[in-house]
Protein backbone atom coordinates (compact mmCIF):
# COMPACT_ATOMS: atom_id res chain seq x y z
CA UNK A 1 7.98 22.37 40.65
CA UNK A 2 6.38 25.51 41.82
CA UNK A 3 7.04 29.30 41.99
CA UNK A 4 5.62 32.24 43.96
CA UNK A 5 5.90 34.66 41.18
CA UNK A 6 2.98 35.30 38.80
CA UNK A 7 3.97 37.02 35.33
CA UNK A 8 1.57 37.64 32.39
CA UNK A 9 3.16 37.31 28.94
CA UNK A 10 2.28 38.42 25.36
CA UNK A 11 2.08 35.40 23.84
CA UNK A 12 1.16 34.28 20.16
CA UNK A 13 -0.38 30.76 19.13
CA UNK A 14 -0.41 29.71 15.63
CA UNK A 15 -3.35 27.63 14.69
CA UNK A 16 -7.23 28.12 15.55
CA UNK A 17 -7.48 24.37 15.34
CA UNK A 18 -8.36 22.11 18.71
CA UNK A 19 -4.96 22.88 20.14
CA UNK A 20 -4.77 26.51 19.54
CA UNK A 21 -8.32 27.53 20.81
CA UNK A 22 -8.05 25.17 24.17
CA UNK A 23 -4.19 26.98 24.42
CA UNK A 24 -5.46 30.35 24.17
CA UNK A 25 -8.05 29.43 26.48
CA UNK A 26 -5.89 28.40 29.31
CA UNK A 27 -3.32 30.92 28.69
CA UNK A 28 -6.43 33.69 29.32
CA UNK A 29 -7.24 31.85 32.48
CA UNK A 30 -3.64 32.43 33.71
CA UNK A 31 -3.77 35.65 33.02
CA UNK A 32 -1.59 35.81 29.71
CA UNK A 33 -2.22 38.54 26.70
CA UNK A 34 -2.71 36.25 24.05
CA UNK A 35 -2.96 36.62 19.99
CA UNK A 36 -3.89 33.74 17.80
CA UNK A 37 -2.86 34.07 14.13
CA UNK A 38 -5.42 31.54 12.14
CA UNK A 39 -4.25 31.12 8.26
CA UNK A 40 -7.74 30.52 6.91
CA UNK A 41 -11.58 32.48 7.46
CA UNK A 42 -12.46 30.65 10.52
CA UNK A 43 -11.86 28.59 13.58
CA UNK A 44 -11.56 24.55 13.06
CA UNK A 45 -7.95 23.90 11.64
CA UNK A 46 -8.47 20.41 10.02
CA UNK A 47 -12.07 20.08 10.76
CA UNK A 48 -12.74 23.41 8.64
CA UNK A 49 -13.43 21.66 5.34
CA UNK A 50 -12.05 22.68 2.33
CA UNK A 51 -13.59 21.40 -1.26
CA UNK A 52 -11.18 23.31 -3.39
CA UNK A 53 -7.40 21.91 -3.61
CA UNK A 54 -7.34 22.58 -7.42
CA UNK A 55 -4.27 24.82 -6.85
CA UNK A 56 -2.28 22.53 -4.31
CA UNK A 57 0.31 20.39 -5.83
CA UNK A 58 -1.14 16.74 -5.79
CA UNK A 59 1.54 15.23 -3.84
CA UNK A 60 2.28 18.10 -1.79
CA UNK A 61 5.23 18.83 -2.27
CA UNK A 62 5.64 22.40 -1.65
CA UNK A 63 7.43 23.49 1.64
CA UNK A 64 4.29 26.24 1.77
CA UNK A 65 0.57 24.35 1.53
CA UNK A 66 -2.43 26.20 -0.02
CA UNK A 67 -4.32 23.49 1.55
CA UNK A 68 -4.48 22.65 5.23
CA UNK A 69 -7.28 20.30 5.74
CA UNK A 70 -6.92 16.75 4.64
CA UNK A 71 -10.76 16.02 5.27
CA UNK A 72 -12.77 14.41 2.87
CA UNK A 73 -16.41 14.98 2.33
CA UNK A 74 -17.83 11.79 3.77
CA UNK A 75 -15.23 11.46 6.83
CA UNK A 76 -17.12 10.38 10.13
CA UNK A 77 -15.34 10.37 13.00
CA UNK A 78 -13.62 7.17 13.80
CA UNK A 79 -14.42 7.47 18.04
CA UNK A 80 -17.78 7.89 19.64
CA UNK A 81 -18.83 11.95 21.04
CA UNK A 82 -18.50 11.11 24.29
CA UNK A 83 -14.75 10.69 24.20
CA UNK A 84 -13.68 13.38 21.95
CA UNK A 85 -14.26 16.68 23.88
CA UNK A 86 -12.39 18.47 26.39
CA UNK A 87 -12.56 18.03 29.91
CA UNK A 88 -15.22 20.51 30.83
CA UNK A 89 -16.79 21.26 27.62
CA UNK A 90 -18.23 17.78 26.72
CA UNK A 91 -19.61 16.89 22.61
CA UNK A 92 -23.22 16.71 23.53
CA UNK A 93 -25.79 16.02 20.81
CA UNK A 94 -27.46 19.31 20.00
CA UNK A 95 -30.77 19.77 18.34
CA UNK A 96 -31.06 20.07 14.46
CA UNK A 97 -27.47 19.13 13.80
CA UNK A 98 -25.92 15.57 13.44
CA UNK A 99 -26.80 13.50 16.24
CA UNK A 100 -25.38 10.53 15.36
CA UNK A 101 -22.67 9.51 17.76
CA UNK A 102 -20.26 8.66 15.09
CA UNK A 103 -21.10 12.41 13.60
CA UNK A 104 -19.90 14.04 10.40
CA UNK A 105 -16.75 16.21 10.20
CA UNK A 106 -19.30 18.95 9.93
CA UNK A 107 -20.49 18.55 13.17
CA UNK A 108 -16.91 18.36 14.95
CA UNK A 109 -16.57 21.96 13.56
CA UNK A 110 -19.97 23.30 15.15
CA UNK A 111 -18.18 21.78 18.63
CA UNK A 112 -15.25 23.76 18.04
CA UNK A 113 -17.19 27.06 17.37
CA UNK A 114 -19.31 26.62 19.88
CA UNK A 115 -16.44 25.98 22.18
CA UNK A 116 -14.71 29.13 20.39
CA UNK A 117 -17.85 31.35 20.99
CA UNK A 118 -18.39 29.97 24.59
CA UNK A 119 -15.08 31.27 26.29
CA UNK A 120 -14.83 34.02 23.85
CA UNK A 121 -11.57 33.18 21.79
CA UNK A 122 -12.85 34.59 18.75
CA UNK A 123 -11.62 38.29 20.15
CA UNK A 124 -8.43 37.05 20.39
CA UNK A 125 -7.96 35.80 16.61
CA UNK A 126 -6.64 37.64 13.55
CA UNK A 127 -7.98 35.34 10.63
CA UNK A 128 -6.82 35.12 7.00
CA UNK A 129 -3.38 36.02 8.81
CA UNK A 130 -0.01 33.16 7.29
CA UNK A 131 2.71 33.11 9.24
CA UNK A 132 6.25 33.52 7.25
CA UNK A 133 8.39 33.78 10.44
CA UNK A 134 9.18 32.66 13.99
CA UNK A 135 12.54 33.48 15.22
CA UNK A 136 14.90 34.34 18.01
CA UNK A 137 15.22 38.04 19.13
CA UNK A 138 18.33 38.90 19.99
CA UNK A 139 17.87 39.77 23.66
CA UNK A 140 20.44 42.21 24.33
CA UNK A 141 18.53 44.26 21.95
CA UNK A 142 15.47 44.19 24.63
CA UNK A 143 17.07 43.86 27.75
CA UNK A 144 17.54 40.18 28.42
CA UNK A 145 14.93 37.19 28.07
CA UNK A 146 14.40 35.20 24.93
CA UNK A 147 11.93 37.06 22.81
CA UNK A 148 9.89 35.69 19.49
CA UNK A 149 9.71 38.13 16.20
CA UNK A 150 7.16 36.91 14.55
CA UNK A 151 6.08 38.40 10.91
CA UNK A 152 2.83 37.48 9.30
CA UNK A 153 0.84 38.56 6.40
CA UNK A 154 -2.82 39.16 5.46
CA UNK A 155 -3.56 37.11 2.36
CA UNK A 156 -6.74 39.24 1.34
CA UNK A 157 -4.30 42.55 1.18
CA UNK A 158 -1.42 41.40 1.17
CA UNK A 159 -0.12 43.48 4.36
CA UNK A 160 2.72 41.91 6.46
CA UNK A 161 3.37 42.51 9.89
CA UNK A 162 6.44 42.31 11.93
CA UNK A 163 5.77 41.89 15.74
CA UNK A 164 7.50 41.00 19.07
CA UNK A 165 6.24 38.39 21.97
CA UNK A 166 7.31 36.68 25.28
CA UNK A 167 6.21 33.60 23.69
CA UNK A 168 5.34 31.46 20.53
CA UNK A 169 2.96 28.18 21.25
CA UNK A 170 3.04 26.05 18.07
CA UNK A 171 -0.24 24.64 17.62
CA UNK A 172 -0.58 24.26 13.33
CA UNK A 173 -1.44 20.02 13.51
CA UNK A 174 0.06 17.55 11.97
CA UNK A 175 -2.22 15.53 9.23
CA UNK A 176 -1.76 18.73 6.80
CA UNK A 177 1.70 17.53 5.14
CA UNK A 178 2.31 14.61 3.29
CA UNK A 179 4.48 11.93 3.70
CA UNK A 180 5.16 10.05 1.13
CA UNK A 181 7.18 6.76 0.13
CA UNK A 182 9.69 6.05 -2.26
CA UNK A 183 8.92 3.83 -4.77
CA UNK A 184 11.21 3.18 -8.08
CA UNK A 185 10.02 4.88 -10.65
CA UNK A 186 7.61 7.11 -9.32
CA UNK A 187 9.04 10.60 -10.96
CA UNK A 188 8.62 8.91 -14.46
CA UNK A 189 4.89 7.41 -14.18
CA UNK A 190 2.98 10.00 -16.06
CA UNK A 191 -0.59 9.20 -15.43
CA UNK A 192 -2.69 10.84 -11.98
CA UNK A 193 -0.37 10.39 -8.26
CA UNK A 194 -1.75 12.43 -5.74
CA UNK A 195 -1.84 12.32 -1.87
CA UNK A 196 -4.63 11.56 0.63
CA UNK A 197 -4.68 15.25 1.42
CA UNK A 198 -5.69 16.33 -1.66
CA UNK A 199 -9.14 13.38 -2.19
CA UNK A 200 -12.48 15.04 -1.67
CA UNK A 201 -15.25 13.27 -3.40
CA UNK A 202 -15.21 9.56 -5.23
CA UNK A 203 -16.88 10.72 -8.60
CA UNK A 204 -13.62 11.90 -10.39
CA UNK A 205 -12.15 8.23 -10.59
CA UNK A 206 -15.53 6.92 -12.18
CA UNK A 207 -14.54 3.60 -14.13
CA UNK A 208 -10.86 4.08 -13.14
CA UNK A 209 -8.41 1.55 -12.13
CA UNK A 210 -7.19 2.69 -8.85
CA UNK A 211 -4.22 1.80 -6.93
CA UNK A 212 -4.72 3.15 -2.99
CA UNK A 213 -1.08 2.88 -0.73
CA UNK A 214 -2.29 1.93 2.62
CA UNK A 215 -4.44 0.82 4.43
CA UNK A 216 -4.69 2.44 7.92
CA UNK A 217 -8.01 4.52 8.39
CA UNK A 218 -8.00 6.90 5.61
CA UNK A 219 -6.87 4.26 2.88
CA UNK A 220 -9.48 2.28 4.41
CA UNK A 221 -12.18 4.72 4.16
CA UNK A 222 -11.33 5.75 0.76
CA UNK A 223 -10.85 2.36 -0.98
CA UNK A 224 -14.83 1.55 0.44
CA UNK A 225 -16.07 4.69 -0.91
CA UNK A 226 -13.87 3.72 -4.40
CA UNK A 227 -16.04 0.48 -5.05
CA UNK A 228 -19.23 1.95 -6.25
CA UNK A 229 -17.42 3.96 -8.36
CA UNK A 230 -14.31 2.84 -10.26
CA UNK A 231 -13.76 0.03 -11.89
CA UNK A 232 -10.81 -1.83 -10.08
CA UNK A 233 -9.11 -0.74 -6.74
CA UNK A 234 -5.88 -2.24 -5.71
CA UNK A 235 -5.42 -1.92 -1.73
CA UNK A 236 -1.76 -2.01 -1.42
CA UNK A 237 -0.52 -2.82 2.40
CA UNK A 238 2.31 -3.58 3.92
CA UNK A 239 1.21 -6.82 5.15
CA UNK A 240 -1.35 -9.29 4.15
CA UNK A 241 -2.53 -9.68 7.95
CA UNK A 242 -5.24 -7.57 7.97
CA UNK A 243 -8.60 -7.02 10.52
CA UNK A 244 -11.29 -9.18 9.81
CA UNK A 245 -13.50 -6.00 9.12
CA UNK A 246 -11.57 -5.38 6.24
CA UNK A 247 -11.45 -8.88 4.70
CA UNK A 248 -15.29 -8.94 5.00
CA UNK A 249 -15.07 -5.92 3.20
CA UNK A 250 -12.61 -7.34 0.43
CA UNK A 251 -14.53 -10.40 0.49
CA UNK A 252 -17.89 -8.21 -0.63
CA UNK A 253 -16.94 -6.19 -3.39
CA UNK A 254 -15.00 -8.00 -6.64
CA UNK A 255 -13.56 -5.04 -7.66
CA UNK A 256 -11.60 -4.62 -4.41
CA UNK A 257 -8.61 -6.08 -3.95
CA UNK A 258 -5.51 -6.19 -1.85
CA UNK A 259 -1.65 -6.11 -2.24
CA UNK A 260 1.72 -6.13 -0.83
CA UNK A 261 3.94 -3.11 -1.60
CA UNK A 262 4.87 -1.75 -4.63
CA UNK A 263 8.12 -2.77 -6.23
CA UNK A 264 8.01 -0.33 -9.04
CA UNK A 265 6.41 1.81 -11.29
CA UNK A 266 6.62 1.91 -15.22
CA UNK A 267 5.70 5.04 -17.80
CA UNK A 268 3.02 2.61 -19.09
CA UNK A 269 1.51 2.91 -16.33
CA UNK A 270 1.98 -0.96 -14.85
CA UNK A 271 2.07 -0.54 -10.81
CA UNK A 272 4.42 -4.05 -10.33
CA UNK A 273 4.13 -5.55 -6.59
CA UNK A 274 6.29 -7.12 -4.75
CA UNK A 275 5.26 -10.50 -5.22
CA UNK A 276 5.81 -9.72 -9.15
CA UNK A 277 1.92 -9.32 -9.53
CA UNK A 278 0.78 -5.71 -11.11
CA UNK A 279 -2.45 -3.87 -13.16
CA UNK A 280 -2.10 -1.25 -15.14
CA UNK A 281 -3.58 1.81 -13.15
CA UNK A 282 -5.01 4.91 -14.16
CA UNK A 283 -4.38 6.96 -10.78
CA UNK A 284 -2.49 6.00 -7.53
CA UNK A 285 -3.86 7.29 -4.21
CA UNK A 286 -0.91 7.62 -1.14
CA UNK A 287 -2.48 7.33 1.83
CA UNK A 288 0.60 7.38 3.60
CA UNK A 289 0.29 9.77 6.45
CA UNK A 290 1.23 12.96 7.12
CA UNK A 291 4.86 14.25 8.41
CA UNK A 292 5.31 17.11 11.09
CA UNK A 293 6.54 20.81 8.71
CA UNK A 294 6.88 24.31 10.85
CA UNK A 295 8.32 26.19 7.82
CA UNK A 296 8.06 29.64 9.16
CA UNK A 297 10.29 28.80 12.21
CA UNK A 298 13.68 29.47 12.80
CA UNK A 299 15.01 27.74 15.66
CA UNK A 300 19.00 28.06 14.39
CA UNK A 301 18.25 24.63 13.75
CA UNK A 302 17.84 24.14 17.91
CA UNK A 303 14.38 22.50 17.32
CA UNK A 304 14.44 20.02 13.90
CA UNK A 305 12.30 17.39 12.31
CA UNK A 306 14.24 14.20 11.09
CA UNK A 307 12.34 11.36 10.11
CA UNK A 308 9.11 12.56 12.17
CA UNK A 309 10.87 13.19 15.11
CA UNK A 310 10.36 16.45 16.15
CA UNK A 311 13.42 17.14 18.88
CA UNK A 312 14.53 17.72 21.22
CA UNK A 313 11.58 18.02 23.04
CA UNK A 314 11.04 16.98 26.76
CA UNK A 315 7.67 15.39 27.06
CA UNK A 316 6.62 16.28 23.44
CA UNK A 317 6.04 19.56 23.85
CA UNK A 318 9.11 21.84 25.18
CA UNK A 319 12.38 22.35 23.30
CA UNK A 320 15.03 22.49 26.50
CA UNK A 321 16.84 25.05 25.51
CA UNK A 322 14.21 27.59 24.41
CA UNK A 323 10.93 26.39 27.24
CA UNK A 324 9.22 27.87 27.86
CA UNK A 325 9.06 30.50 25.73
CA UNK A 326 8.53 28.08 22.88
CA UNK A 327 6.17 25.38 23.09
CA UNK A 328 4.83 22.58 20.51
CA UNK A 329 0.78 21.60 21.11
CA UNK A 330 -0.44 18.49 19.70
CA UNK A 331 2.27 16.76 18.71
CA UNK A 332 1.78 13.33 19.89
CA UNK A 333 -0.56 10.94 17.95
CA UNK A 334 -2.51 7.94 18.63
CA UNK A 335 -3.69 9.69 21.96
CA UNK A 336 -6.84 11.51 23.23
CA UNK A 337 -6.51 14.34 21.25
CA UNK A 338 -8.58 17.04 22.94
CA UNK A 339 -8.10 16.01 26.61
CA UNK A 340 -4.22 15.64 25.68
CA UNK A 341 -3.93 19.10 24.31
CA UNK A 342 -6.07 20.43 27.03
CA UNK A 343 -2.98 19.58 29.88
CA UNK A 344 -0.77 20.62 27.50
CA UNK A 345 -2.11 24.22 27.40
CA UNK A 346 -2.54 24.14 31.16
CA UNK A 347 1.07 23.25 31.66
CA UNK A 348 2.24 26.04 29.27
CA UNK A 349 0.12 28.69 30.97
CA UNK A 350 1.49 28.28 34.38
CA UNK A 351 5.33 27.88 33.18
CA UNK A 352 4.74 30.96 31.08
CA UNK A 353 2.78 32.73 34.27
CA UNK A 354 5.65 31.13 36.50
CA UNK A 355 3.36 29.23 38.93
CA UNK A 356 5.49 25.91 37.48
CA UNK A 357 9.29 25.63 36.68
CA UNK A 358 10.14 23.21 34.40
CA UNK A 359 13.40 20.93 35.52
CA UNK A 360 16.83 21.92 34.28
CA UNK A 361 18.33 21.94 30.73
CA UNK A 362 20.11 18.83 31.62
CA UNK A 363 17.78 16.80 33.51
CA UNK A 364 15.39 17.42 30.29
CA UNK A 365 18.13 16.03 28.04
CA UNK A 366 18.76 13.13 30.05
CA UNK A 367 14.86 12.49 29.88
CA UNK A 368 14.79 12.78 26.14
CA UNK A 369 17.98 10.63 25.72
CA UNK A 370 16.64 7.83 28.04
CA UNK A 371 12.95 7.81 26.35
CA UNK A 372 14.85 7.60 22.85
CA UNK A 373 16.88 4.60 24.17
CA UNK A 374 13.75 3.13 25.13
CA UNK A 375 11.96 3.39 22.22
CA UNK A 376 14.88 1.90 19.99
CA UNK A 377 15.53 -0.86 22.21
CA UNK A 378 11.56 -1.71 21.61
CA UNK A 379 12.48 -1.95 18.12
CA UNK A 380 10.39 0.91 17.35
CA UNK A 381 11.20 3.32 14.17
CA UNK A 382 12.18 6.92 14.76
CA UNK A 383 9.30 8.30 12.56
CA UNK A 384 7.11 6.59 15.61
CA UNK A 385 8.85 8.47 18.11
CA UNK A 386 5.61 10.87 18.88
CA UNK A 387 2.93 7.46 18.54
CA UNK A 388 1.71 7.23 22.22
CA UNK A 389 -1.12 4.71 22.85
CA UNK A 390 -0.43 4.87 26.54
CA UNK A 391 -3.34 5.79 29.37
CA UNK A 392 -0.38 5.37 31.82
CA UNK A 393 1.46 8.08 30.28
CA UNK A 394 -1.76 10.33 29.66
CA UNK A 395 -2.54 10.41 33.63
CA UNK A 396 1.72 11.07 34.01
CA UNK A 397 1.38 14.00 32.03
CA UNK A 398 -1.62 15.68 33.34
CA UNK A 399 0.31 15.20 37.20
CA UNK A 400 2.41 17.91 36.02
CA UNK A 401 -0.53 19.80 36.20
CA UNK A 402 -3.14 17.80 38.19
CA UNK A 403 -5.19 16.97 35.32
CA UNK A 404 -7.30 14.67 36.11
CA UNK A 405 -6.88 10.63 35.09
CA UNK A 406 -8.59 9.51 32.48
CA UNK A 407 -11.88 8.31 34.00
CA UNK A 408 -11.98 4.12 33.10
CA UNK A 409 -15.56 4.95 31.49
CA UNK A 410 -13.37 6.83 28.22
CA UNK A 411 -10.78 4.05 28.44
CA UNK A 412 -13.50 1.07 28.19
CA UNK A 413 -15.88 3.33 25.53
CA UNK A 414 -12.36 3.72 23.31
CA UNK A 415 -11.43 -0.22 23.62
CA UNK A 416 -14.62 -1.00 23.09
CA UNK A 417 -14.94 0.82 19.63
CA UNK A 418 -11.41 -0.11 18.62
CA UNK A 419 -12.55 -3.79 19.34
CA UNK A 420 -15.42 -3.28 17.02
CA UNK A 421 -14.03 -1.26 14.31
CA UNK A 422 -11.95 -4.20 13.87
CA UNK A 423 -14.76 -7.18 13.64
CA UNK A 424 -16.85 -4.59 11.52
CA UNK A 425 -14.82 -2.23 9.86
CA UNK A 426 -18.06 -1.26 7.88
CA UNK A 427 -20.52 -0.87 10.75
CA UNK A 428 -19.23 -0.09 13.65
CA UNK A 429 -20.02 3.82 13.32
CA UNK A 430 -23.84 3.08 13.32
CA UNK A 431 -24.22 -0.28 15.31
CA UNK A 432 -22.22 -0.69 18.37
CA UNK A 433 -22.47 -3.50 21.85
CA UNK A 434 -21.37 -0.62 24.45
CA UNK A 435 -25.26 0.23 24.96
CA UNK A 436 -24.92 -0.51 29.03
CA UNK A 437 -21.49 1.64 29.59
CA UNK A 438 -22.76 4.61 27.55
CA UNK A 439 -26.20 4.28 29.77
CA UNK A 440 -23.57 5.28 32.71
CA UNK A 441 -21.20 7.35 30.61
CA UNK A 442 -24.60 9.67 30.18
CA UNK A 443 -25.34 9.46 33.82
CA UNK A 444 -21.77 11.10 34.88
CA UNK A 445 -21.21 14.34 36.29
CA UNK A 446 -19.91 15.79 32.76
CA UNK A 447 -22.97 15.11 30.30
CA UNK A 448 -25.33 15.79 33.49
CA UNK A 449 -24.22 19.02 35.25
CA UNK A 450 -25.47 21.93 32.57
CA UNK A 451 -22.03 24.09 31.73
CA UNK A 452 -21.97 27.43 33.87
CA UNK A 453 -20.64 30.57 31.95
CA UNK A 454 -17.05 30.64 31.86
CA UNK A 455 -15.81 33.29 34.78
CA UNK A 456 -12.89 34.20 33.56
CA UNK A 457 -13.30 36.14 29.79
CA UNK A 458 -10.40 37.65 30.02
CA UNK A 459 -9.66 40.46 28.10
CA UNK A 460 -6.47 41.00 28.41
C-alpha cells in the first residue's frame, strides 16, 4: 500500500552489525535522522572478533552478555563471496587481504567497514554505547504518536543517557545468546561445561576427553579442529543419520567419535548416552544454538520470546500493534542474510517515511495466526518458527518493496555448495565443481559495473 505523505523520523537502531549498518543506510536514503547505538569499539556485530570471554559466564547464563560475538578464531565462512553481500555492494576479492572465496571471519569484517566507510554510517554511530532501555512513551505526554525512550550508557565513563525517538529498529543478531538443553544432572557435574559462544582456540583442551553437543556447523567445525588436539572427542547428535562428509571425517580420525543424546550426567564426571554407552569427560562443549534475548526492551510484554518465537510479528519483522515505530531486523535464519536484511531496511524506511502503509492490526493478526497454523500442521517445532529456507518467500518479501528476485545464479551457487559441503564436509571451502557458473556469476552486471559513489550521504 502506498501514501502521498513523506515524513522524516528520528529514529535509533541498535546494533552496528550487517542489519544495523544496511538499516541505517536505507533509513538515510529516505530521508530519516538516524542514530545507531553500537555496544562495542567498532562496526561488525558478530564478525568483530573477540579473543577475551574470560569474564563471561561459560554457559551464558546472564540475562546481560559481556560477550557478543560467538566467532571462533579459525571460522571460515560456510557460503562462497559471491552470495553473501548486499545487493549493490557486492564481496569482491580485494588486494592484500584474504582472497580465498571461502574467506576468514576477518575478512567479512573488512566488507562490513568498507561498506560502513563507503555510505558514510560511521557519522551516524555512538560506539562503546549499551543499551539498558527501550520503552513506550506515554504519548499524551508529547502530543499523540507512539514514541521510544530509550536510555543508554557509555561503558568507558560510565555516563547514561536518557533520550526520545519516533522509532526503535532492533537490529542486535541472534547467535550471541545461548541456548542450551536440559540434561539430568547437569547443575551437579563439576568438571568444565561451557557454551559454543564462549570456544576460541583448540589448545586449552590439549589431551582432554571432550564431549561436543551437536553437530550442526559449529559442533562440526569444532569437533575437527578438537582431533589434533585432545585426546578423545565424543560427537553427541541427535540422530545417527549423518552427511557423508562427516562420516568420512569420523571414519579418519580414531579419536573422534559419535553419539546419540545424553541421558545424564554424574559428579564423577561419566557423560551416560542414551543407548546406556558413556566416557568419562573432562569438559562438555554445547553447541546448541543460540536463542533470540532483547533485555533492554519493554514492550508491556506486547512483543515476547517463548520458545524462540519472537511474536507477534507480521512477516518477522513488525509487532502489529506497535509498526512501525518498532521494528525487528534479522530475525529470520537459514536465509540470505545480507540481501534479506537489506529489504527489510527498505521496507522500514518507507513505512517510517510514509511512502508504504502497512495493512491493518487485524489483517496482520490473521496473517500471523494462519502462518502459525501452518507451521504446526507441518509438524514443525515452535523454536523453528523464524527457520525460513524458502527463495519463494525471499522474492514475496522483497515485492513489498520491489526488491529484486533472487537472481537463479545465487540460488544454483548456494545449492551447489550445500550439495558439496555435504559429500565433503572437510573440503568443500577450498575445492569446489561450480567452476562454469561462477565463470558467469563474475561476468554479471554486479561484480562487473565498478560501484559509483553513493549520492545520497545524508546528513541528516
Amino acid at each position: 500500500m502506498l501514501s502521498e505523505r513523506k515524513q522524516s523520523k528520528y529514529v535509533c537502531v541498535i546494533g552496528a552489525g550487517p542489519s544495523g549498518l544496511v538499516t541505517t543506510r536505507e533509513l538515510r536514503k529516505e530521508g530519516h535522522c538516524v542514530v545507531m547505538m553500537e555496544q562495542n569499539h567498532d562496526v561488525g556485530g558478530q564478525w568483530l572478533y573477540d579473543p577475551n570471554v574470560e569474564g563471561e559466564d561459560p554457559l551464558g547464563r546472564s540475562k546481560f552478555l559481556k560477550v557478543h560475538s560467538s566467532i571462533y578464531a579459525s571460522l571460515r565462512l560456510a557460503s562462497p563471496r559471491e552470495i553473501v553481500g548486499f545487493s549493490d555492494f557486492p564481496f569482491v576479492v580485494k588486494k592484500g587481504r584474504d582472497t580465498r572465496r571461502f574467506p576468514g571471519h576477518r575478512e567479512l569484517l573488512w566488507y562490513l567497514k568498507d561498506f560502513c566507510e563507503w555510505f558514510g554510517l560511521r557519522e551516524t554511530i555512538r560506539f562503546n554505547t549499551k543499551v539498558e532501555y527501550v520503552g513506550m512513551l506515554d504519548s499524551d505526554e508529547v502530543g499523540g504518536g507512539l514514541k521510544w525512550v530509550v536510555r543508554s550508557r557509555d561503558v568507558k565513563s560510565e555516563k547514561a543517557v536518557e533520550e526520545v525517538f519516533d522509532a526503535v529498529v532492533v537490529a542486535t543478531g541472534q547467535y550471541s545468546h545461548p541456548r542450551l538443553p536440559s540434561i539430568k544432572g547437569m547443575e551437579a557435574w563439576k568438571r568444565k561445561q561451557m557454551h559454543s559462544h564462549i570456544y576460541r582456540v583448540p589448545h586449552p583442551f590439549h589431551n582432554e576427553v571432550v564431549v561436543v553437543v551437536g553437530n550442526a556447523a559449529s559442533g562440526q567445525d569444532i569437533s575437527i579442529e578438537l582431533v589434533d588436539v585432545a585426546k578423545e572427542i565424543h560427537l553427541s547428535a541427535k540422530s545417527l543419520d549423518i552427511s557423508e562428509g562427516l562420516s568420512r571425517i569420523i571414519s579418519k580420525h580414531h579419536n573422534l567419535h559419535l553419539h546419540l543424546q545424553i541421558e545424564s550426567l554424574h559428579e564423577d564426571g561419566r557423560v551416560v548416552f542414551v543407548d546406556g554407552s558413556w566416557v568419562v569427560a573432562d569438559t562438555i562443549i554445547y553447541c546448541t544454538g543460540y536463542s533470540y534475548s532483547f533485555p533492554f526492551l519493554d514492550t508491556k510484554g506486547i512483543v515476547a520470546v517463548d520458545d524462540d518465537r519472537v511474536g507477534p510479528l507480521y512477516e518477522h519483522t513488525f509487532p502489529p500493534s506497535l509498526a512501525p515505530s518498532l521494528s525487528f531486523v534479522g530475525i529470520p535464519r537459514k536465509i540470505l542474510g545480507f540481501p534479506f536484511f537489506e529489504s527489510q531496511a527498505m521496507w522500514i524506511a518507507q513505512l517510517l517515511s510514509g511512502r508504504k502503509i502497512l495493512p491493518s492490526f487485524h489483517d496482520m493478526m490473521r496473517s500471523i495466526e494462519d502462518f502459525y497454523q501452518s507451521r504446526d500442521a507441518a509438524g514443525i517445532p515452535k523454536h523453528h518458527t523464524h527457520d525460513i529456507a524458502d527463495f519463494e518467500y525471499f522474492d514475496k518479501y522483497g515485492d513489498n518493496v520491489g526488491f529484486p528476485h533472487t537472481e537463479e545464479w545465487r540460488k544454483k551457487l548456494l545449492l551447489s555448495t550445500v550439495g558439496n559441503a555435504q559429500v565433503n564436509l572437510e573440503t568443500y571451502r577450498d575445492s569446489w565443481y561450480d567452476h562454469e557458473l561462477l565463470q558467469v556469476v563474475l561476468q554479471s552486471p554486479l561484480f562487473t559495473q565498478s560501484l559509483q559513489s553513493p549520492s545520497q550521504h545524508l546528513t541528516v
